[in-house]
C-alpha atoms as a PDB file:
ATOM      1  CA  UNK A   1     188.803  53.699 205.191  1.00  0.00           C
ATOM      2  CA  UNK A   2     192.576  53.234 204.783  1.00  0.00           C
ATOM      3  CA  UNK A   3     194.226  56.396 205.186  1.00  0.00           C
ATOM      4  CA  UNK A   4     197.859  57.536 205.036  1.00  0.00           C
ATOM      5  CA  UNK A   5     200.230  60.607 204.393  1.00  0.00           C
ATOM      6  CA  UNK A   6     203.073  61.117 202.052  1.00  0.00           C
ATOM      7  CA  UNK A   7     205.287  64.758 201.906  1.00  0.00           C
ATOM      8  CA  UNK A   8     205.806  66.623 198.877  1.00  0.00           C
ATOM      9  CA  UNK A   9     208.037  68.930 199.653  1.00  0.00           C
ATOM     10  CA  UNK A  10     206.218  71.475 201.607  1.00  0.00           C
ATOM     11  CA  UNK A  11     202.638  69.999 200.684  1.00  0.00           C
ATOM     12  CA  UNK A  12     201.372  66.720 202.467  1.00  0.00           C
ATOM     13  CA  UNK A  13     198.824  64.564 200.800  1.00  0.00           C
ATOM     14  CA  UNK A  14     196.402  62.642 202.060  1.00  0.00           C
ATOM     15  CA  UNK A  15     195.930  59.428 200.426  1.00  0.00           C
ATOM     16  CA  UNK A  16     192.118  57.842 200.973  1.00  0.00           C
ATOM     17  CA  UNK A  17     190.970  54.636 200.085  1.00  0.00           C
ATOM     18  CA  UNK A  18     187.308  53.032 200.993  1.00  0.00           C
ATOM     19  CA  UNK A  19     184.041  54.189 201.457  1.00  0.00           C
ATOM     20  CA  UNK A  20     183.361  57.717 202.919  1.00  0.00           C
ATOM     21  CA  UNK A  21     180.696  57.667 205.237  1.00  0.00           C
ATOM     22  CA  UNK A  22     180.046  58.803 208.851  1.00  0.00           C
ATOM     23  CA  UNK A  23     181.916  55.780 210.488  1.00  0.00           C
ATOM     24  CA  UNK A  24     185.300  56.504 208.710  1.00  0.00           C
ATOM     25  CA  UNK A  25     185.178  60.401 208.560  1.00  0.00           C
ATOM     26  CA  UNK A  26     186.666  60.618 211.896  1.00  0.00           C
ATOM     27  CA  UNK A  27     189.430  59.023 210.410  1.00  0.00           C
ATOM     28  CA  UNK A  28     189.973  61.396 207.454  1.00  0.00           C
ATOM     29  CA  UNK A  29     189.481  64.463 209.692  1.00  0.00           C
ATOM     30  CA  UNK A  30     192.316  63.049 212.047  1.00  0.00           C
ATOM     31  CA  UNK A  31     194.574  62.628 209.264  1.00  0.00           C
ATOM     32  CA  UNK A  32     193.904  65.865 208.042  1.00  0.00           C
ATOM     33  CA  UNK A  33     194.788  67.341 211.394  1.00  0.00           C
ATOM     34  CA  UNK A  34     198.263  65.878 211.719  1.00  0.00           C
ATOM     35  CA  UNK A  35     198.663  67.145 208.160  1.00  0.00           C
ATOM     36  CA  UNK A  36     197.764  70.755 209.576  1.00  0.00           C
ATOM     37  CA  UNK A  37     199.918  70.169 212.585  1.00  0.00           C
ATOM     38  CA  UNK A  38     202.891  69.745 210.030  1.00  0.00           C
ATOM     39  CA  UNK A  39     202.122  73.709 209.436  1.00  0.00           C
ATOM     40  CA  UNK A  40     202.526  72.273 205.289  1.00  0.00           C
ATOM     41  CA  UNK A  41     201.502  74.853 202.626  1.00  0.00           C
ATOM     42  CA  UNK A  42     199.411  72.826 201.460  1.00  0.00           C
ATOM     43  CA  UNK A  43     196.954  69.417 202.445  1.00  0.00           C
ATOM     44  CA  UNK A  44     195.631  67.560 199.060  1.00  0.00           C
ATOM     45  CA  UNK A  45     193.281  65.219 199.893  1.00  0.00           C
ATOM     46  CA  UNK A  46     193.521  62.358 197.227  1.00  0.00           C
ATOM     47  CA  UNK A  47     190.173  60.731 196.471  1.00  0.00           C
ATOM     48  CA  UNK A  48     191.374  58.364 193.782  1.00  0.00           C
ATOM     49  CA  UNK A  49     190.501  55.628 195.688  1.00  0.00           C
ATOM     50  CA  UNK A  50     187.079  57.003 197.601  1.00  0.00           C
ATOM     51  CA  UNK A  51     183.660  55.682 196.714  1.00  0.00           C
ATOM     52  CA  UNK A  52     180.750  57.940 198.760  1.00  0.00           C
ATOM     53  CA  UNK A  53     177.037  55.325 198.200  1.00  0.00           C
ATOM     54  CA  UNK A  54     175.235  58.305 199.818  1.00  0.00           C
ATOM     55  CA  UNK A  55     175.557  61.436 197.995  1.00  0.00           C
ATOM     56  CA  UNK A  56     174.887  63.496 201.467  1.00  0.00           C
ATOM     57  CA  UNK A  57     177.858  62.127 203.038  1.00  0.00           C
ATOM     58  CA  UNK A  58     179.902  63.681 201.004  1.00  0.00           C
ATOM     59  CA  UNK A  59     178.832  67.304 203.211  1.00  0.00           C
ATOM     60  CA  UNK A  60     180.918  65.355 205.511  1.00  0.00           C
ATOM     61  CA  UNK A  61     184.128  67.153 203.831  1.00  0.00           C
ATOM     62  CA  UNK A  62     182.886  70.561 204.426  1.00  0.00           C
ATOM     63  CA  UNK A  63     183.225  69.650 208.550  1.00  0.00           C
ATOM     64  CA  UNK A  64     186.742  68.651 207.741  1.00  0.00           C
ATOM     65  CA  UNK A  65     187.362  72.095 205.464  1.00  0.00           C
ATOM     66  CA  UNK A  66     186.207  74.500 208.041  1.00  0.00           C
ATOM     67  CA  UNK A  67     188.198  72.662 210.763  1.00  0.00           C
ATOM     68  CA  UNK A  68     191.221  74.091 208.640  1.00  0.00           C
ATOM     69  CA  UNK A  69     190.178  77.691 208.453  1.00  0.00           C
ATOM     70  CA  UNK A  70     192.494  79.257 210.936  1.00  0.00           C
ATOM     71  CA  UNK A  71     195.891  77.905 209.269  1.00  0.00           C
ATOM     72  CA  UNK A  72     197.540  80.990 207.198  1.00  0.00           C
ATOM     73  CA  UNK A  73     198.549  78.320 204.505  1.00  0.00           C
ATOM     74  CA  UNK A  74     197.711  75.812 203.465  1.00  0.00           C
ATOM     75  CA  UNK A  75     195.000  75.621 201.051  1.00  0.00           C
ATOM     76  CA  UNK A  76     192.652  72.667 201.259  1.00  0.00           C
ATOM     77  CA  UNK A  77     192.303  70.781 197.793  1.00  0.00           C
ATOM     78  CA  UNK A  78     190.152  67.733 196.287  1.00  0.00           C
ATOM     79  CA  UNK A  79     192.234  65.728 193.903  1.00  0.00           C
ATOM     80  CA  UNK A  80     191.793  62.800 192.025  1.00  0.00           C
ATOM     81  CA  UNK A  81     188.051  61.962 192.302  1.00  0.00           C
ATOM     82  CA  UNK A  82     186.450  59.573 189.789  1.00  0.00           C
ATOM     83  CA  UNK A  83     184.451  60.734 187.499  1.00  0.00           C
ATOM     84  CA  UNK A  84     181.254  59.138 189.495  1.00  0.00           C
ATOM     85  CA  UNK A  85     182.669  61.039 192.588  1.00  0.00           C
ATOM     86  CA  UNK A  86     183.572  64.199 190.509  1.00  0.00           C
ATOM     87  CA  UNK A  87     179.579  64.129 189.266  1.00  0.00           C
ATOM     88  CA  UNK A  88     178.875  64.106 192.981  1.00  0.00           C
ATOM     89  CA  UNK A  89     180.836  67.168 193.918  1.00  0.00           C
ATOM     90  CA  UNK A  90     179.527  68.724 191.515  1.00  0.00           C
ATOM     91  CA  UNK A  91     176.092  68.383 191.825  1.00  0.00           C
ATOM     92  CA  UNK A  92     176.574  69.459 195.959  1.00  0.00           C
ATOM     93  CA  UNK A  93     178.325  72.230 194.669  1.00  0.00           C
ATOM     94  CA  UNK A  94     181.744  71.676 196.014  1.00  0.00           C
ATOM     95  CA  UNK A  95     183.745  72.419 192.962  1.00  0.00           C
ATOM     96  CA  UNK A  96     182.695  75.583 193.678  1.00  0.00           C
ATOM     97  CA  UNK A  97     183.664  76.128 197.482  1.00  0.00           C
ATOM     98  CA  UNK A  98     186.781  73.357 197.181  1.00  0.00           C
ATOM     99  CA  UNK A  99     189.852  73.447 194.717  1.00  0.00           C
ATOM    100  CA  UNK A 100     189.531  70.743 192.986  1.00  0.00           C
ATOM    101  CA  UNK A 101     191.746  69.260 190.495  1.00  0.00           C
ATOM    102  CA  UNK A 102     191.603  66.127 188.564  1.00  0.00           C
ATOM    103  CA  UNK A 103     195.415  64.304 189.858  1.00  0.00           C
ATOM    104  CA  UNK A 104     197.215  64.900 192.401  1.00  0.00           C
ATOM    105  CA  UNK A 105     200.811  66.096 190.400  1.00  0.00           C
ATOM    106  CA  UNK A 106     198.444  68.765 189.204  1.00  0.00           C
ATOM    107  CA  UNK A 107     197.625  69.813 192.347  1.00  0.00           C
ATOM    108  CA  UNK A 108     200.853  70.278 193.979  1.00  0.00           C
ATOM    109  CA  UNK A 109     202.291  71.712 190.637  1.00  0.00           C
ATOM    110  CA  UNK A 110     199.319  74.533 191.444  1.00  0.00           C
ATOM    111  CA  UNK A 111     200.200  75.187 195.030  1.00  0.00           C
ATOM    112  CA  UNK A 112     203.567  75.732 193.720  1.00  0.00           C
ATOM    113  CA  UNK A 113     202.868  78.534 192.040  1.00  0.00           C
ATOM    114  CA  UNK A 114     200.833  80.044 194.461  1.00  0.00           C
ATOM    115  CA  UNK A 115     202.303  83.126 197.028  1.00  0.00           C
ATOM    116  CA  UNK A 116     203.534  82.205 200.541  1.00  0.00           C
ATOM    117  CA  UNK A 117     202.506  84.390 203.438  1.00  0.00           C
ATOM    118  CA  UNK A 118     205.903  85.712 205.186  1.00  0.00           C
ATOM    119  CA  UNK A 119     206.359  83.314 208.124  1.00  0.00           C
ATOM    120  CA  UNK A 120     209.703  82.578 209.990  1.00  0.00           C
ATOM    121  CA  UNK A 121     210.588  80.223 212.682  1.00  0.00           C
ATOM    122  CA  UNK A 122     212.892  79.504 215.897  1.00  0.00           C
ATOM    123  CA  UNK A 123     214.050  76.851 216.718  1.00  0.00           C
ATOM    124  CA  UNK A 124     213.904  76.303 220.505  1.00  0.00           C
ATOM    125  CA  UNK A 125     215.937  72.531 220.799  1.00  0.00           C
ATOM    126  CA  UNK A 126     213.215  71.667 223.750  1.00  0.00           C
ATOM    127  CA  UNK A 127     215.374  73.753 226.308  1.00  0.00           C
ATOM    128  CA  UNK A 128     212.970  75.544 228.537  1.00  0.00           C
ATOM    129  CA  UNK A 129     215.855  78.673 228.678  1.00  0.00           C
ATOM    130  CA  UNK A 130     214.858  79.248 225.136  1.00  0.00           C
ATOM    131  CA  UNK A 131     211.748  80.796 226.029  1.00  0.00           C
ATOM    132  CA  UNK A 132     213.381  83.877 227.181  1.00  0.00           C
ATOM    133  CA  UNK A 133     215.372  84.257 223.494  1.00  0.00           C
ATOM    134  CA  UNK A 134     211.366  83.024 221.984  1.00  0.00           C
ATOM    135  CA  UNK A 135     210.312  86.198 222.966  1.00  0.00           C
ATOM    136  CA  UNK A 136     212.968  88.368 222.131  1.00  0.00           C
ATOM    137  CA  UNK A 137     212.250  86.835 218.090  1.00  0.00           C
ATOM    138  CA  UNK A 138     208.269  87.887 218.422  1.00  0.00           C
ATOM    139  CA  UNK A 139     209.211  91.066 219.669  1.00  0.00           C
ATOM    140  CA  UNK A 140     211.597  91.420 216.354  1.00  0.00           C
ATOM    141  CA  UNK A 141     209.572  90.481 214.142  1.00  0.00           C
ATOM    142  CA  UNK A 142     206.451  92.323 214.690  1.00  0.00           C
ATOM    143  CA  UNK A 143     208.644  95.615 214.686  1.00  0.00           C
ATOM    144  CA  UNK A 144     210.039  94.197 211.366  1.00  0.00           C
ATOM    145  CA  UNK A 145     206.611  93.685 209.913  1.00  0.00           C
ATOM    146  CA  UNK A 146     205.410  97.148 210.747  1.00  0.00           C
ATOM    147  CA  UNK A 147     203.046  96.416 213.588  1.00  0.00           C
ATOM    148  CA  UNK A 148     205.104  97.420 216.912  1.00  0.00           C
ATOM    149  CA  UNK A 149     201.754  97.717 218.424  1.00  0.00           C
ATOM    150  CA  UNK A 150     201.642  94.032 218.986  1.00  0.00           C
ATOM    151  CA  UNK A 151     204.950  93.760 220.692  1.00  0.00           C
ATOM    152  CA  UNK A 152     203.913  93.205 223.914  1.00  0.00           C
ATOM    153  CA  UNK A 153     200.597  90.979 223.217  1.00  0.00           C
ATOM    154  CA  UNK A 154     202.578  88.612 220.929  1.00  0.00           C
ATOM    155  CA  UNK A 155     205.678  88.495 223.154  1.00  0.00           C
ATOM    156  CA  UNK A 156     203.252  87.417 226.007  1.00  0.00           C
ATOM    157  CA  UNK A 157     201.201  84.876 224.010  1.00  0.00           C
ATOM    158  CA  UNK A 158     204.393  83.425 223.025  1.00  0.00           C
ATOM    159  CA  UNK A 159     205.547  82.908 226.541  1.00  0.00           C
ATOM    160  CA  UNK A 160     202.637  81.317 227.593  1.00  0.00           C
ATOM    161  CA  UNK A 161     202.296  79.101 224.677  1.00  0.00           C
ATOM    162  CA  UNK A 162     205.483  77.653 225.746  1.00  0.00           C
ATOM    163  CA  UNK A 163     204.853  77.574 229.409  1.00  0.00           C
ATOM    164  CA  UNK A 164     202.056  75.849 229.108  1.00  0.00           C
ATOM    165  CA  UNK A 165     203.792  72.912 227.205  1.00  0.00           C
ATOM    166  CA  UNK A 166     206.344  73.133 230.149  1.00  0.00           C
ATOM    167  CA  UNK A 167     203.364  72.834 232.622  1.00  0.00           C
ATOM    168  CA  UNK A 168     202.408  69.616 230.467  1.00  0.00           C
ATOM    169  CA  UNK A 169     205.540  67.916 230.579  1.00  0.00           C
ATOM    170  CA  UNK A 170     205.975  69.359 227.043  1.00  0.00           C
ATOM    171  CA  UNK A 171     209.109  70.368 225.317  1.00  0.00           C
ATOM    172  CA  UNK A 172     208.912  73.177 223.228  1.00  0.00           C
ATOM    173  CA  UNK A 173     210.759  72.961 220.098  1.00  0.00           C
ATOM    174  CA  UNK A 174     209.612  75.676 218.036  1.00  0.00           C
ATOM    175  CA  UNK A 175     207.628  79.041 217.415  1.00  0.00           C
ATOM    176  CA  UNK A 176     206.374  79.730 214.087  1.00  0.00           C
ATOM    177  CA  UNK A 177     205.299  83.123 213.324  1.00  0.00           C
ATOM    178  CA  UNK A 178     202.942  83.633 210.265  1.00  0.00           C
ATOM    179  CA  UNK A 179     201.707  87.299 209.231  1.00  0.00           C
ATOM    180  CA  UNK A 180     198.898  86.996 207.221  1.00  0.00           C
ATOM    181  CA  UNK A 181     196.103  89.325 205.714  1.00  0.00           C
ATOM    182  CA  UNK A 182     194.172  90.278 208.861  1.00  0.00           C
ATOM    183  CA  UNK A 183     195.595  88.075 211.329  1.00  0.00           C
ATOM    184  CA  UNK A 184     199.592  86.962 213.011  1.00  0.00           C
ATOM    185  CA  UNK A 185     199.599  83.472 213.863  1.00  0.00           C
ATOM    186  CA  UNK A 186     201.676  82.003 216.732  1.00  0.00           C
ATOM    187  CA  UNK A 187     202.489  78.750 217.018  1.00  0.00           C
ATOM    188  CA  UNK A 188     204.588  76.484 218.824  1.00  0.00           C
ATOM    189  CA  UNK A 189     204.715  73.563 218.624  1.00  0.00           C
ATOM    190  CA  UNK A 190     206.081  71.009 221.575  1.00  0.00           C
ATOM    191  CA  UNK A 191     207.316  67.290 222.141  1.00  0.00           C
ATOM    192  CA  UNK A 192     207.374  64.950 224.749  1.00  0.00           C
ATOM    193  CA  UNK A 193     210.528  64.694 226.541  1.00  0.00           C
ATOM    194  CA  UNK A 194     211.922  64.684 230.422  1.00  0.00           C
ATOM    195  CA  UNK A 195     212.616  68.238 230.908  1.00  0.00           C
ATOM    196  CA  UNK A 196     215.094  68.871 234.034  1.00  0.00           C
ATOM    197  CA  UNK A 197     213.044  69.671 237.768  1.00  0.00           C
ATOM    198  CA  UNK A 198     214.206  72.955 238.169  1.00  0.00           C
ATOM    199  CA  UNK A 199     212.978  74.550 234.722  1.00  0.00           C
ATOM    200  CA  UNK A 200     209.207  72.388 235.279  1.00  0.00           C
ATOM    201  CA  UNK A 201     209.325  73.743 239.018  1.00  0.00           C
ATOM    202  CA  UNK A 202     210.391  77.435 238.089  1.00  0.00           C
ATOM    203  CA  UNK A 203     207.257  77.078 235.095  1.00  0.00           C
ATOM    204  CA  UNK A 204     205.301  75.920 237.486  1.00  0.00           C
ATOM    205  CA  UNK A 205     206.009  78.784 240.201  1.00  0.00           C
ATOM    206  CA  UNK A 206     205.410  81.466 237.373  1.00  0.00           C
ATOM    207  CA  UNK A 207     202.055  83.225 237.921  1.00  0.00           C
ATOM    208  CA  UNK A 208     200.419  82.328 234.873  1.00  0.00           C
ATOM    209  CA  UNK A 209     196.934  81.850 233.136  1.00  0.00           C
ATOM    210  CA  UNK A 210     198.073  79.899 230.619  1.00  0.00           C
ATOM    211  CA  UNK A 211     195.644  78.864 227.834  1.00  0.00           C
ATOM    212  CA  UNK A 212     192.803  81.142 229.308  1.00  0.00           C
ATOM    213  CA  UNK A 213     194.727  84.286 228.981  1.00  0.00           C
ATOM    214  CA  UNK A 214     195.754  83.152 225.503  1.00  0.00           C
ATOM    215  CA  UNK A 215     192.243  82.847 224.584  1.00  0.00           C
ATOM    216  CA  UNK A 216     191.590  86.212 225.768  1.00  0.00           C
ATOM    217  CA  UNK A 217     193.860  88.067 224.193  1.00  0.00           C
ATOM    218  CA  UNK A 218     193.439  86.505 220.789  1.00  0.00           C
ATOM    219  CA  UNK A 219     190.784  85.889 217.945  1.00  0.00           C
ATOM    220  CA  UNK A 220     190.958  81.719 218.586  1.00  0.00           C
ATOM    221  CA  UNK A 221     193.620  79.150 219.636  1.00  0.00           C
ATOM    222  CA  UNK A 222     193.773  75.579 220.026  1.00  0.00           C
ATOM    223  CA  UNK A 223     195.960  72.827 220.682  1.00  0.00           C
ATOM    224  CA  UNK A 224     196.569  69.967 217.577  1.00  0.00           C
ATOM    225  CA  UNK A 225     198.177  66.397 218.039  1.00  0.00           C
ATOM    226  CA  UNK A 226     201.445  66.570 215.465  1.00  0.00           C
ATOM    227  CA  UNK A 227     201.688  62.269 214.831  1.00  0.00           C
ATOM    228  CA  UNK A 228     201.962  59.301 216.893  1.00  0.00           C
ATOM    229  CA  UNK A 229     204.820  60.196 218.922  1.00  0.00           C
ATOM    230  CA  UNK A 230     202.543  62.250 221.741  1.00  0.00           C
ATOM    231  CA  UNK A 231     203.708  65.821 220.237  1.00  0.00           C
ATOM    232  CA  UNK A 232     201.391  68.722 219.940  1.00  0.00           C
ATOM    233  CA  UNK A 233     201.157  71.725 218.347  1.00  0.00           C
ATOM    234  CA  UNK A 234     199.297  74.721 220.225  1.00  0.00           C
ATOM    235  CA  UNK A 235     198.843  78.244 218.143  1.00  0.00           C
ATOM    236  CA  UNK A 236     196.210  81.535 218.443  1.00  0.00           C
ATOM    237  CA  UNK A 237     195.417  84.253 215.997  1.00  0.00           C
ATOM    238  CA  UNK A 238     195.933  87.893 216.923  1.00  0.00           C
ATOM    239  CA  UNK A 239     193.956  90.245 214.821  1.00  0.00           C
ATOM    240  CA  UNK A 240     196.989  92.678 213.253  1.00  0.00           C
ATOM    241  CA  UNK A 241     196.853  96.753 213.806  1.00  0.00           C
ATOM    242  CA  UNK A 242     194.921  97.704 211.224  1.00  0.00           C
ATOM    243  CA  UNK A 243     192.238  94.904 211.709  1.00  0.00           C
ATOM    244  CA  UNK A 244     192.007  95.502 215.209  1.00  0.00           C
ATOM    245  CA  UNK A 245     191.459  99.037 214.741  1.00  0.00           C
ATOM    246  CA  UNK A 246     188.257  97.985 212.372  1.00  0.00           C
ATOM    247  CA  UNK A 247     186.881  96.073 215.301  1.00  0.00           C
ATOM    248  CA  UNK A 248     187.791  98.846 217.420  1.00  0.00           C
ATOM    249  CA  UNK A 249     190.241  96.872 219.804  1.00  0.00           C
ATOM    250  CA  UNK A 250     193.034  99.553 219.322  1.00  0.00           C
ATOM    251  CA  UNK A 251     192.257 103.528 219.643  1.00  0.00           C
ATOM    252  CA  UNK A 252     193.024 105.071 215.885  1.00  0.00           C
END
């Protein structure tokens, strides 16, 4: 399966062409990752030019659709199908669990229209100093967005998030914060470069647990490949006040 991406302002699409099956689904499902890693508002998968022989291969897409669940944005959509593949969906019952639209224009021009979760970025320029002034921005905005009781967890997550890229060989170039329903999602995302001795030693000389103490103080993280060029993007989920309280994580 040929598979590439094009931009759309702040929507990527994923142009297919070939036959969907289990030998070229790994391809798809990388492409669809990079998208993600893009942090886009939306990912439209364009299946103008997909052909599935075996209806149950098409289930294939639903692996690829949960693998996007923990991004705030963007919304997942089928676009384009034929009317042989449309048949297909439909009889699997995707058009009911997918968006699907019939072109691609119409897809964006619906994603358009559709609300943004608040989200706000920093811009770090790959200088490991930054990290200090990273913090300082998490710590802002969760007072600004009415949950001071995640000050100090986001500020930390943040910090390590970046240290670890530093512990890679990583330079961090930006944290995205992204309040959404239930959840804040942190993410920063990192790109190879030389990064001077002294900031990798002092990283390295920092007591830290890196991603295991990020994984225990949020709902999931993981780490996502951003293109070809050896970048990543790592982010978590941190339940917000009110959710946490639910789940009885925070007193009442």
């Amino acid at each position: 399966m040929d598979v590439r991406l094009s931009h759309h302002d702040d929507a990527i699409v994923v142009h297919c062409a070939g036959t969907l099956d289990e030998v070229s689904a790994p391809d798809l499902r990388m492409a669809v990752d990079k998208a993600l890693a893009q942090q886009p508002v939306a990912v439209v998968c364009d299946l103008g030019g997909v052909r599935c022989p075996v209806l149950k291969d098409l289930t294939l897409l639903f692996t690829i659709y949960h693998g996007t669940s923990h991004w705030p944005e963007p919304l997942f959509v089928l676009a384009g199908a034929s009317s042989e593949l449309s048949d297909q969906l439909s009889r699997l019952g995707m058009d009911r669990r997918f968006v699907v639209t019939d072109t691609v224009t119409r897809a964006l021009e619906e994603m358009s229209r559709r609300p943004r979760p608040p989200a706000v970025k920093l811009k770090l320029g790959g200088h490991p100093r930054r990290v200090r002034a990273a913090r300082r921005f998490a710590a802002d905005h969760c007072r600004a967005w009415g949950e001071p009781a995640l000050v100090g967890t986001v500020s930390l997550l943040v910090s390590e998030l970046a240290t670890t890229a530093l512990r890679d060989g990583m330079a961090p170039e930006e944290v995205r914060l992204t309040l959404m329903t239930r959840r804040l999602r942190i993410a920063v995302r990192s790109e190879p470069q030389e990064v001077p001795d002294e900031f990798w030693s002092a990283a390295a000389a920092r007591p830290s647990m890196g991603l295991f103490l990020v994984a225990e103080l949020s709902r999931s993280c993981g780490t996502e490949p951003t293109g070809d060029g050896g970048g990543q993007l790592m982010w978590c989920l941190v339940d917000r006040t009110h959710e946490a309280r639910r789940l009885g994580r925070l007193p009442i």
